[in-house]
C-alpha atoms as a PDB file:
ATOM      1  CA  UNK A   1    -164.775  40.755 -44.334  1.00  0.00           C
ATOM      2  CA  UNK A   2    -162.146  40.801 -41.700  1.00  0.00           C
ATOM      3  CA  UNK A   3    -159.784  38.186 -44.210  1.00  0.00           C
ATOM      4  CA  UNK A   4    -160.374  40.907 -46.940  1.00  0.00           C
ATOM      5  CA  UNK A   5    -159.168  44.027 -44.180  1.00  0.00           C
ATOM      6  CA  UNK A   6    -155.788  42.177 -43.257  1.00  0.00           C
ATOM      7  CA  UNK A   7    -155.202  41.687 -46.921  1.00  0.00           C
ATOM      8  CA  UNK A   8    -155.588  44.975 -47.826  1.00  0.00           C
ATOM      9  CA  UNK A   9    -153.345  45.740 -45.532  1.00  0.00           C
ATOM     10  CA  UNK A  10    -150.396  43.649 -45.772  1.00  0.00           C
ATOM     11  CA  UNK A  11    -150.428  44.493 -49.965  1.00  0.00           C
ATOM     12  CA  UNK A  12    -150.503  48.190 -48.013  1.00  0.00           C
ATOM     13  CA  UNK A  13    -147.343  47.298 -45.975  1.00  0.00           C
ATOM     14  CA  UNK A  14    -145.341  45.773 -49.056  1.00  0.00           C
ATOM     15  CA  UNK A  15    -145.683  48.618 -50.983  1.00  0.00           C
ATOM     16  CA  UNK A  16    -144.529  50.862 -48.192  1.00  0.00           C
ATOM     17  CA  UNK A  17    -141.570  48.378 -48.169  1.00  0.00           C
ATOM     18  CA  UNK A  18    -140.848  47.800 -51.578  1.00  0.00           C
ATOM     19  CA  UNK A  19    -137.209  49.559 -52.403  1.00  0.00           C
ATOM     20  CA  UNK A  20    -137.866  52.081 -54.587  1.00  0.00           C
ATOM     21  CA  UNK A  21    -136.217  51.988 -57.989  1.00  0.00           C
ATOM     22  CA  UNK A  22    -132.585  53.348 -58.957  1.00  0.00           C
ATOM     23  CA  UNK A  23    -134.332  55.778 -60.966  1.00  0.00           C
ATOM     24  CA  UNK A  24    -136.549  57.214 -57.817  1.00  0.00           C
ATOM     25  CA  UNK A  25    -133.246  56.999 -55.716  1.00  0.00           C
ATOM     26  CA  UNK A  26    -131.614  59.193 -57.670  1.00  0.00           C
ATOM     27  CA  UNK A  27    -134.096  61.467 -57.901  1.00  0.00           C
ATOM     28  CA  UNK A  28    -134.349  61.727 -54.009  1.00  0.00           C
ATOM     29  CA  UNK A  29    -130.443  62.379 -53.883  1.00  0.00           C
ATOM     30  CA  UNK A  30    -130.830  64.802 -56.540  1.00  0.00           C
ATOM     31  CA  UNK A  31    -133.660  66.821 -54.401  1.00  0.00           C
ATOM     32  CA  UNK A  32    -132.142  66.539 -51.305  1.00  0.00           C
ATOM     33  CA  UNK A  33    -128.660  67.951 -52.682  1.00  0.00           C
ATOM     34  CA  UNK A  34    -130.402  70.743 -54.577  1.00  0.00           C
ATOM     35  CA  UNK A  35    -132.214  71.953 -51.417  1.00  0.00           C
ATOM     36  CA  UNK A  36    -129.263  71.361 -48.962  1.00  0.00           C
ATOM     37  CA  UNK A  37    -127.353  74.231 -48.191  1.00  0.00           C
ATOM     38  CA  UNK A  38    -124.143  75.144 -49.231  1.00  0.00           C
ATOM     39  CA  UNK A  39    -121.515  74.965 -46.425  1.00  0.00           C
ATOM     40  CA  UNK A  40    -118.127  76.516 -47.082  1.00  0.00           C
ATOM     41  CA  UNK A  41    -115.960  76.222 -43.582  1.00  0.00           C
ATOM     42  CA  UNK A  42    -114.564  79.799 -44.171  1.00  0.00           C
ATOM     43  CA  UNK A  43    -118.035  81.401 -43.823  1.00  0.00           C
ATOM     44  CA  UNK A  44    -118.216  80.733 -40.088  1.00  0.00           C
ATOM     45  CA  UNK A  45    -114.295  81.397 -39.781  1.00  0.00           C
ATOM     46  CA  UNK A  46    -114.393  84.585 -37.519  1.00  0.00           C
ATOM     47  CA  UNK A  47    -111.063  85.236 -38.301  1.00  0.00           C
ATOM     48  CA  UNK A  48    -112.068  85.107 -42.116  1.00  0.00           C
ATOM     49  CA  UNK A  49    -114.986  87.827 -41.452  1.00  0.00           C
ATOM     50  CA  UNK A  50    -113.431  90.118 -39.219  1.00  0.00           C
ATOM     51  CA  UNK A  51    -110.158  90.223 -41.898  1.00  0.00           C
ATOM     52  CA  UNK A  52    -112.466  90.457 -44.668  1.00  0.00           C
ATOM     53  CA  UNK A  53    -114.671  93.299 -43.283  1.00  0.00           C
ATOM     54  CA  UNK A  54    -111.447  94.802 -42.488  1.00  0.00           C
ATOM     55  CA  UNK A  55    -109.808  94.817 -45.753  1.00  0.00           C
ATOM     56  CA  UNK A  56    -113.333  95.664 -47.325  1.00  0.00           C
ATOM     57  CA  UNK A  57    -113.782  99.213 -45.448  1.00  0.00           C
ATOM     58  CA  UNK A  58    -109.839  99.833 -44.741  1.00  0.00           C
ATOM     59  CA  UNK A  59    -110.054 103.259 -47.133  1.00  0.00           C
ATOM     60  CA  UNK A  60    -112.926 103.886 -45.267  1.00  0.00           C
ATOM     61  CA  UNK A  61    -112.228 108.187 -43.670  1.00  0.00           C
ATOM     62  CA  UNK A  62    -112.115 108.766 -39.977  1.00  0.00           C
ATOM     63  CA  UNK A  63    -115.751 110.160 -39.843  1.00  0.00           C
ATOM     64  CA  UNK A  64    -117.378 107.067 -41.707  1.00  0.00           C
ATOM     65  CA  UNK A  65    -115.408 104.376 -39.641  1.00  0.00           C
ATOM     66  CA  UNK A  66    -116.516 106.449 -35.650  1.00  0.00           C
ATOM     67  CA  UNK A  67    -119.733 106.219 -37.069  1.00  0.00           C
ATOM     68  CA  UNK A  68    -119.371 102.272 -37.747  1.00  0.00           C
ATOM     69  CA  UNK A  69    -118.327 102.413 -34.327  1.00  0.00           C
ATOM     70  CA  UNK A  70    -121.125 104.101 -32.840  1.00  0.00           C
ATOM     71  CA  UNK A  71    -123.773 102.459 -34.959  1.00  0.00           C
ATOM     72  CA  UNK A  72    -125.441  99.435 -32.627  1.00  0.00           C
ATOM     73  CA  UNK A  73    -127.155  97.903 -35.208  1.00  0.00           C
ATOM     74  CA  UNK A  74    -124.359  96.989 -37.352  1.00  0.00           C
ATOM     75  CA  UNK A  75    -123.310  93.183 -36.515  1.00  0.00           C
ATOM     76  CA  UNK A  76    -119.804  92.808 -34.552  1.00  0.00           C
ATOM     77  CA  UNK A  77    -117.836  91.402 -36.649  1.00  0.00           C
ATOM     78  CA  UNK A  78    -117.737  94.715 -39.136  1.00  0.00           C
ATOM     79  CA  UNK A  79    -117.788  96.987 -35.560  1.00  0.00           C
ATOM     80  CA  UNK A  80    -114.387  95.033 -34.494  1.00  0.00           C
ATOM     81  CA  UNK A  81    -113.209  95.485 -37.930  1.00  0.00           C
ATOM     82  CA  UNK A  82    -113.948  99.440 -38.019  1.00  0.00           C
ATOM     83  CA  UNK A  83    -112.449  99.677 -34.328  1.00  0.00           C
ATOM     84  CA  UNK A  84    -109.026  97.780 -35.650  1.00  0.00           C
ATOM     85  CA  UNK A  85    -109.186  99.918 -39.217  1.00  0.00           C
ATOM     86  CA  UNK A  86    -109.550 103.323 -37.208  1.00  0.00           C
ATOM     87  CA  UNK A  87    -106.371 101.947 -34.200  1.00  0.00           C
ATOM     88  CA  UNK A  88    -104.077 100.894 -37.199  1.00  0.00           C
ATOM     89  CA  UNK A  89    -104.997 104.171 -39.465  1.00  0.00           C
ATOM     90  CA  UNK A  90    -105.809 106.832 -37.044  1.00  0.00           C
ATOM     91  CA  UNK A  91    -105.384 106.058 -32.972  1.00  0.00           C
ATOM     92  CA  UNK A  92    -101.701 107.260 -32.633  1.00  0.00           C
ATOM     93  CA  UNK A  93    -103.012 110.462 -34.590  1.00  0.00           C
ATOM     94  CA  UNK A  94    -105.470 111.539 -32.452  1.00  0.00           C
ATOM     95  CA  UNK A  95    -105.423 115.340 -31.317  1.00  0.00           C
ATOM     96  CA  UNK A  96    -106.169 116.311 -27.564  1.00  0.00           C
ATOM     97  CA  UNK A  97    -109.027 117.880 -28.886  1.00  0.00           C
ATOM     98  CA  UNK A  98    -110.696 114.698 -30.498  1.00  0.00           C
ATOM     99  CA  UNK A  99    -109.262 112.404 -27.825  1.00  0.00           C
ATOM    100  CA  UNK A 100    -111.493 112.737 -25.003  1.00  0.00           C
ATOM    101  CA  UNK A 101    -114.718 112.391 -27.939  1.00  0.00           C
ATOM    102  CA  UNK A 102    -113.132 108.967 -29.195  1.00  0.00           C
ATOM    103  CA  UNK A 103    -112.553 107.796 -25.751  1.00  0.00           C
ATOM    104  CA  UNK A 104    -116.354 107.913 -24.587  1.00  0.00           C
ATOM    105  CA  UNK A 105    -117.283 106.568 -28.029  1.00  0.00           C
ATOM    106  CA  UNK A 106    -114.783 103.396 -27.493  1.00  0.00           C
ATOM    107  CA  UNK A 107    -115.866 103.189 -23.629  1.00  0.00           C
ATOM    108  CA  UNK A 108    -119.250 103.221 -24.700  1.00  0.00           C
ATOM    109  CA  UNK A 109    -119.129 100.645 -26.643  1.00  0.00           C
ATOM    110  CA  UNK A 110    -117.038  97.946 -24.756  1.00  0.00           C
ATOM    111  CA  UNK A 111    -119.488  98.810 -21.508  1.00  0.00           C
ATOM    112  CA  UNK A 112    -122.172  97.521 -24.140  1.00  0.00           C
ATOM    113  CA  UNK A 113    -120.477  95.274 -26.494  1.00  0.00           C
ATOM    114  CA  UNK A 114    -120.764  91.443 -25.126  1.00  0.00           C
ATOM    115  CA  UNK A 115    -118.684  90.287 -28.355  1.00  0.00           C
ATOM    116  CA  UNK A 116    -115.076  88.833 -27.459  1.00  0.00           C
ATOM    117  CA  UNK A 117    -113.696  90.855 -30.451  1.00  0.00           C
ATOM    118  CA  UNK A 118    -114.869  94.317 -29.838  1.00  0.00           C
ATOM    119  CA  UNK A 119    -113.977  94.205 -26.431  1.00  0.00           C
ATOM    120  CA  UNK A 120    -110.488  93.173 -27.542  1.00  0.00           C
ATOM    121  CA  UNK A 121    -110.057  95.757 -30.687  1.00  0.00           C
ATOM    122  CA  UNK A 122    -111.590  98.251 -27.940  1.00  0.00           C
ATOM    123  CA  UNK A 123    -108.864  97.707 -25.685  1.00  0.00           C
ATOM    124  CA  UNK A 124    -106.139  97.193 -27.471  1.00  0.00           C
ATOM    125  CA  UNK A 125    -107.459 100.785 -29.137  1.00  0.00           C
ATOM    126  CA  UNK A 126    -107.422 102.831 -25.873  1.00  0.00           C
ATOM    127  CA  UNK A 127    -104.317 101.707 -24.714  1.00  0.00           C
ATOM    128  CA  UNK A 128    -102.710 102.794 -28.245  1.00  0.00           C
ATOM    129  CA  UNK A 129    -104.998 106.372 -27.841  1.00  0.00           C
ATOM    130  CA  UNK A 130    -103.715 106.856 -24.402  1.00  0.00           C
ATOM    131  CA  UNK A 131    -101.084 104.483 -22.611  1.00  0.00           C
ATOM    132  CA  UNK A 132    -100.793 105.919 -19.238  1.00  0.00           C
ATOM    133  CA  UNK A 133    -104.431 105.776 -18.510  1.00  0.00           C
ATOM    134  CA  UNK A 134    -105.908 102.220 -19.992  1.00  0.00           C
ATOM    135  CA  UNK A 135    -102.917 100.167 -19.200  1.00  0.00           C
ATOM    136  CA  UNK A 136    -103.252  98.881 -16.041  1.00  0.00           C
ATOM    137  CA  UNK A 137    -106.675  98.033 -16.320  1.00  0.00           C
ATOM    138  CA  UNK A 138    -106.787  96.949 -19.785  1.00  0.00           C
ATOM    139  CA  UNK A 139    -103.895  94.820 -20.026  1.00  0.00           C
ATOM    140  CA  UNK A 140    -105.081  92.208 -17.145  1.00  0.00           C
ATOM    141  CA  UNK A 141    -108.384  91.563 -19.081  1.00  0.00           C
ATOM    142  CA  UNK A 142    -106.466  91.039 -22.341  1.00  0.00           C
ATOM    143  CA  UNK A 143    -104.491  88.389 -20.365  1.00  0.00           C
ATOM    144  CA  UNK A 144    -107.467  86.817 -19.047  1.00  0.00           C
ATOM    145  CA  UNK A 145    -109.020  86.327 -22.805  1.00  0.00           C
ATOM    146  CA  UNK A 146    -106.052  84.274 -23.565  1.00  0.00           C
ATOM    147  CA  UNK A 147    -108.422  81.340 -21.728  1.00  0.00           C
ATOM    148  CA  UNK A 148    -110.974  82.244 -24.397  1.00  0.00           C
ATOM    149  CA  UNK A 149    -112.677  79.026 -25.235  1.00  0.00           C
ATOM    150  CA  UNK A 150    -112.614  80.823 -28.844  1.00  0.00           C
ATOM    151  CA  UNK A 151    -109.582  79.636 -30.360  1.00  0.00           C
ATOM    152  CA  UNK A 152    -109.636  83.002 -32.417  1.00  0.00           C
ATOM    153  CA  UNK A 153    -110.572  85.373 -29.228  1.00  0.00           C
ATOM    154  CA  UNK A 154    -107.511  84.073 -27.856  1.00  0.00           C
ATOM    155  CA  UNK A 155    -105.242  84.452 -30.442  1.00  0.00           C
ATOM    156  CA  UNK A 156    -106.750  87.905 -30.808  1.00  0.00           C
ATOM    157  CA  UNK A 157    -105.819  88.572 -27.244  1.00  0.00           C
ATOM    158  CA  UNK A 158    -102.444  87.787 -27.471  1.00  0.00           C
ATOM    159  CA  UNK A 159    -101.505  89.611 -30.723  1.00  0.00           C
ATOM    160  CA  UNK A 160    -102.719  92.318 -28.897  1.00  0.00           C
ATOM    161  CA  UNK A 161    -100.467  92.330 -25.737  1.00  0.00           C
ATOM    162  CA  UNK A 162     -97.829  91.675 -28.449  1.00  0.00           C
ATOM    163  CA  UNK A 163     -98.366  94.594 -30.476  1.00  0.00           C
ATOM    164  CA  UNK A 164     -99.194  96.507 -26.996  1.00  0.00           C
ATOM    165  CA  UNK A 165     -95.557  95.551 -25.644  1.00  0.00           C
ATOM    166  CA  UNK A 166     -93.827  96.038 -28.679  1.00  0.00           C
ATOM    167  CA  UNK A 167     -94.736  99.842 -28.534  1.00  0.00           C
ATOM    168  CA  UNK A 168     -93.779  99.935 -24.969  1.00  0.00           C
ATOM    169  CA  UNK A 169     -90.211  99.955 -24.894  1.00  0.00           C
ATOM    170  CA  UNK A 170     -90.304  97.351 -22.001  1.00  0.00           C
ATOM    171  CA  UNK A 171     -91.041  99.811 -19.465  1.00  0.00           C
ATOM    172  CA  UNK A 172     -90.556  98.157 -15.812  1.00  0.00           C
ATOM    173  CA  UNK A 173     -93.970  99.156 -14.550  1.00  0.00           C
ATOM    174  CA  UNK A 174     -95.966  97.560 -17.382  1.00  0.00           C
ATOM    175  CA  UNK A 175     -93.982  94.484 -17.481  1.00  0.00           C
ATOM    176  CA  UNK A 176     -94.768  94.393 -13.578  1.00  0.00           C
ATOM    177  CA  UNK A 177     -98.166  94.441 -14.298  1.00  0.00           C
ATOM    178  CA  UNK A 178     -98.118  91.669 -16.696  1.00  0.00           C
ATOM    179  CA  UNK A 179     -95.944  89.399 -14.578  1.00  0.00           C
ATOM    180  CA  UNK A 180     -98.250  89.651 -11.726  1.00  0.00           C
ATOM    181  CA  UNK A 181    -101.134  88.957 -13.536  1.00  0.00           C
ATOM    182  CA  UNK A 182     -99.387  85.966 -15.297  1.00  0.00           C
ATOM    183  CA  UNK A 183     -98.027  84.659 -11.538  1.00  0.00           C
ATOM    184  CA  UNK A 184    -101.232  84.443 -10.187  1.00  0.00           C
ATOM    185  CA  UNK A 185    -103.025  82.310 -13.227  1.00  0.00           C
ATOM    186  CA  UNK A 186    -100.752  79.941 -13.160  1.00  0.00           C
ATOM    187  CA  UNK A 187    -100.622  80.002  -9.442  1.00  0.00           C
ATOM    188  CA  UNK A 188    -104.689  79.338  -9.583  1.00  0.00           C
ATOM    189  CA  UNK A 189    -103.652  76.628 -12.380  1.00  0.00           C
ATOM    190  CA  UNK A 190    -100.503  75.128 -10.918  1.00  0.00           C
ATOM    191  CA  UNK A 191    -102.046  71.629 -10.302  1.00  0.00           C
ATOM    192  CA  UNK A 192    -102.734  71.250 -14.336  1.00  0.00           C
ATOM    193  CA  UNK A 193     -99.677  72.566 -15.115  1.00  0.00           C
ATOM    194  CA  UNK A 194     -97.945  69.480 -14.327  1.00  0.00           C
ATOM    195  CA  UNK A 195     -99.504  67.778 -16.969  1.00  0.00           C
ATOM    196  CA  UNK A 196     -99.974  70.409 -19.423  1.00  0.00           C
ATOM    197  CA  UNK A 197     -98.771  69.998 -23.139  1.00  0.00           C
ATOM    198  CA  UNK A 198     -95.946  72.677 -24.221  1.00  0.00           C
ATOM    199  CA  UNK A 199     -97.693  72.597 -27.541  1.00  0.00           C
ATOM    200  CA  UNK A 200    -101.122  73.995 -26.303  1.00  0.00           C
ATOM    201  CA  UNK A 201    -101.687  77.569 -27.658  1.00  0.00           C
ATOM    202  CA  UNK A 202    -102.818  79.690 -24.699  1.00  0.00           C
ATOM    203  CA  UNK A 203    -100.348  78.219 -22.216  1.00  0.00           C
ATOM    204  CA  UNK A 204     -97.488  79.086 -25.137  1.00  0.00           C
ATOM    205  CA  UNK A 205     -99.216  82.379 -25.362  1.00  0.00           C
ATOM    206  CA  UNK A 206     -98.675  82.640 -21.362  1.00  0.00           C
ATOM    207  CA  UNK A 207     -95.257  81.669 -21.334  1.00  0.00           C
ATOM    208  CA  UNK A 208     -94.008  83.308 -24.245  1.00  0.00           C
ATOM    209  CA  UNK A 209     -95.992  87.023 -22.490  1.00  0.00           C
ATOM    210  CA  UNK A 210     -94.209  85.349 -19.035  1.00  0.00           C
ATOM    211  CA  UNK A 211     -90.722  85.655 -20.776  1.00  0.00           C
ATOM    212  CA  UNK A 212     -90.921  89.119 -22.131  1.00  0.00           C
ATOM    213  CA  UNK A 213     -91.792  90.298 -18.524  1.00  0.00           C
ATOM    214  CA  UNK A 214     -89.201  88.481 -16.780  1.00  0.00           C
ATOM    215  CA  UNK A 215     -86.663  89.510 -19.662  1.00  0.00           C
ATOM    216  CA  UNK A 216     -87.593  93.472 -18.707  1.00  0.00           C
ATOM    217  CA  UNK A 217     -87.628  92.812 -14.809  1.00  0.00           C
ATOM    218  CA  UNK A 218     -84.740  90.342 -14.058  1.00  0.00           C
ATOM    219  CA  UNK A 219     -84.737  87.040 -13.541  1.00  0.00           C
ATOM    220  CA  UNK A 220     -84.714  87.275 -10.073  1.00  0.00           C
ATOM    221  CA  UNK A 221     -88.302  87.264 -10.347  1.00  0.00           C
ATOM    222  CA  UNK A 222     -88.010  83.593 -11.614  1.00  0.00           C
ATOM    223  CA  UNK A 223     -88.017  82.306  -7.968  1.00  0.00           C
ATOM    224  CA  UNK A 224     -91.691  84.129  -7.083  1.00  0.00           C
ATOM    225  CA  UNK A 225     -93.107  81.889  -9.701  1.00  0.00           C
ATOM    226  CA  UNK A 226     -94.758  77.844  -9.214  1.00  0.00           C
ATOM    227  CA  UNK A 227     -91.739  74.840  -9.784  1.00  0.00           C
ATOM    228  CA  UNK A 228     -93.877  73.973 -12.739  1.00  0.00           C
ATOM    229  CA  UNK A 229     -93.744  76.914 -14.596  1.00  0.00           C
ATOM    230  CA  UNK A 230     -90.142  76.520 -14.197  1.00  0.00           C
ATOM    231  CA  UNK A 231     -90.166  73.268 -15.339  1.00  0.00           C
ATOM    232  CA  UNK A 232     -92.368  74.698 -18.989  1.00  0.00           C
ATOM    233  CA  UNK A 233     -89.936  77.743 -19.071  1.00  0.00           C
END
């Protein structure tokens, strides 16, 4: 009886074993690529979604894109999309009489927003609405997001202070407030900096925001800054 049992099962074993034939193997690859999903890099792309959303509701009126803005169910990649749709279309229109309404509307949201990309369009938006008052604060954080482990939130970031200085007429104040903030980073960094590769993004990003600023102030202010950020400049 006991012969018979290990019988049985090593016939059980070699059939588990046995290779199964071309025609089963293909029809296991054939399965599994039916039922496996379709991955196309761009659909994770945030760059790619926020761009597309953008382009999709740009015609979108005033009304329709504060309420995109104000809706908190609405995913963030089409709320940083409406915020960037409504700066580029509408934020150097605004009237006094709007202007305080959109302002609570945009603080609201970045005070509840913990997406990179709203905050950024956010900022970047009230310092467009209303230089005087959201520079100084804004700007620093924008620096800051440059360190982004998001290569895109980065990116985003600096475009921003870009755009931001390009409408400033290099005023001395602002560009003081950049250059501070941009001494002490790398001051905090100095000890990579020796080692760091001219061709990394956010430290170009740093230097080329570092040469606008020292262009506006002098380059007297060269000598308040680390020997190797010299060395990169």
């Amino acid at each position: 009886m006991m012969r018979m049992r290990v019988i049985i099962f090593s016939g059980l074993l070699i059939c588990l074993s046995w290779p199964a034939s071309a025609q089963e193997q293909n029809a296991t690859s054939a399965t599994a690529a039916a039922i496996a999903p379709v991955y196309d890099e761009a659909i994770f792309d945030d760059k790619f979604l926020i761009e597309g959303y953008a382009a999709k509701i740009a015609p979108a009126p005033k009304d329709v894109l504060l309420a995109m803005i104000n809706d908190n169910t609405i995913p963030a990649y089409r709320k940083a999309a409406a915020v960037r749709v409504f700066r580029e279309r509408f934020a150097s229109q605004v009237v006094e009489k709007e202007k305080s309404i959109i302002e609570r509307f945009l603080l609201r949201q970045l005070e509840r927003t913990d997406s990179p990309y709203v905050q950024i369009e956010v900022m970047h938006t009230l310092i467009v609405i209303d230089r005087y008052r959201y520079f100084d604060a804004m700007v620093p954080v924008l620096i800051q997001k440059i360190d982004h482990y998001e290569k895109y939130v980065s990116e985003l970031a600096f475009e921003s202070l870009e755009h931001i200085n390009e409408l400033g007429n290099q005023r001395a104040r602002e560009a003081r407030i950049e250059f501070n903030t941009l001494r002490k980073i790398f001051f905090l960094t100095r000890r990579k900096l020796a080692e760091a590769n001219e061709a990394d993004p956010k430290l170009r990003y740093k230097l080329e925001l570092l040469r606008w600023s020292v262009k506006v102030l002098g380059t007297d202010e060269l000598k308040n800054l680390p020997k190797e950020v010299l060395n990169l400049m």
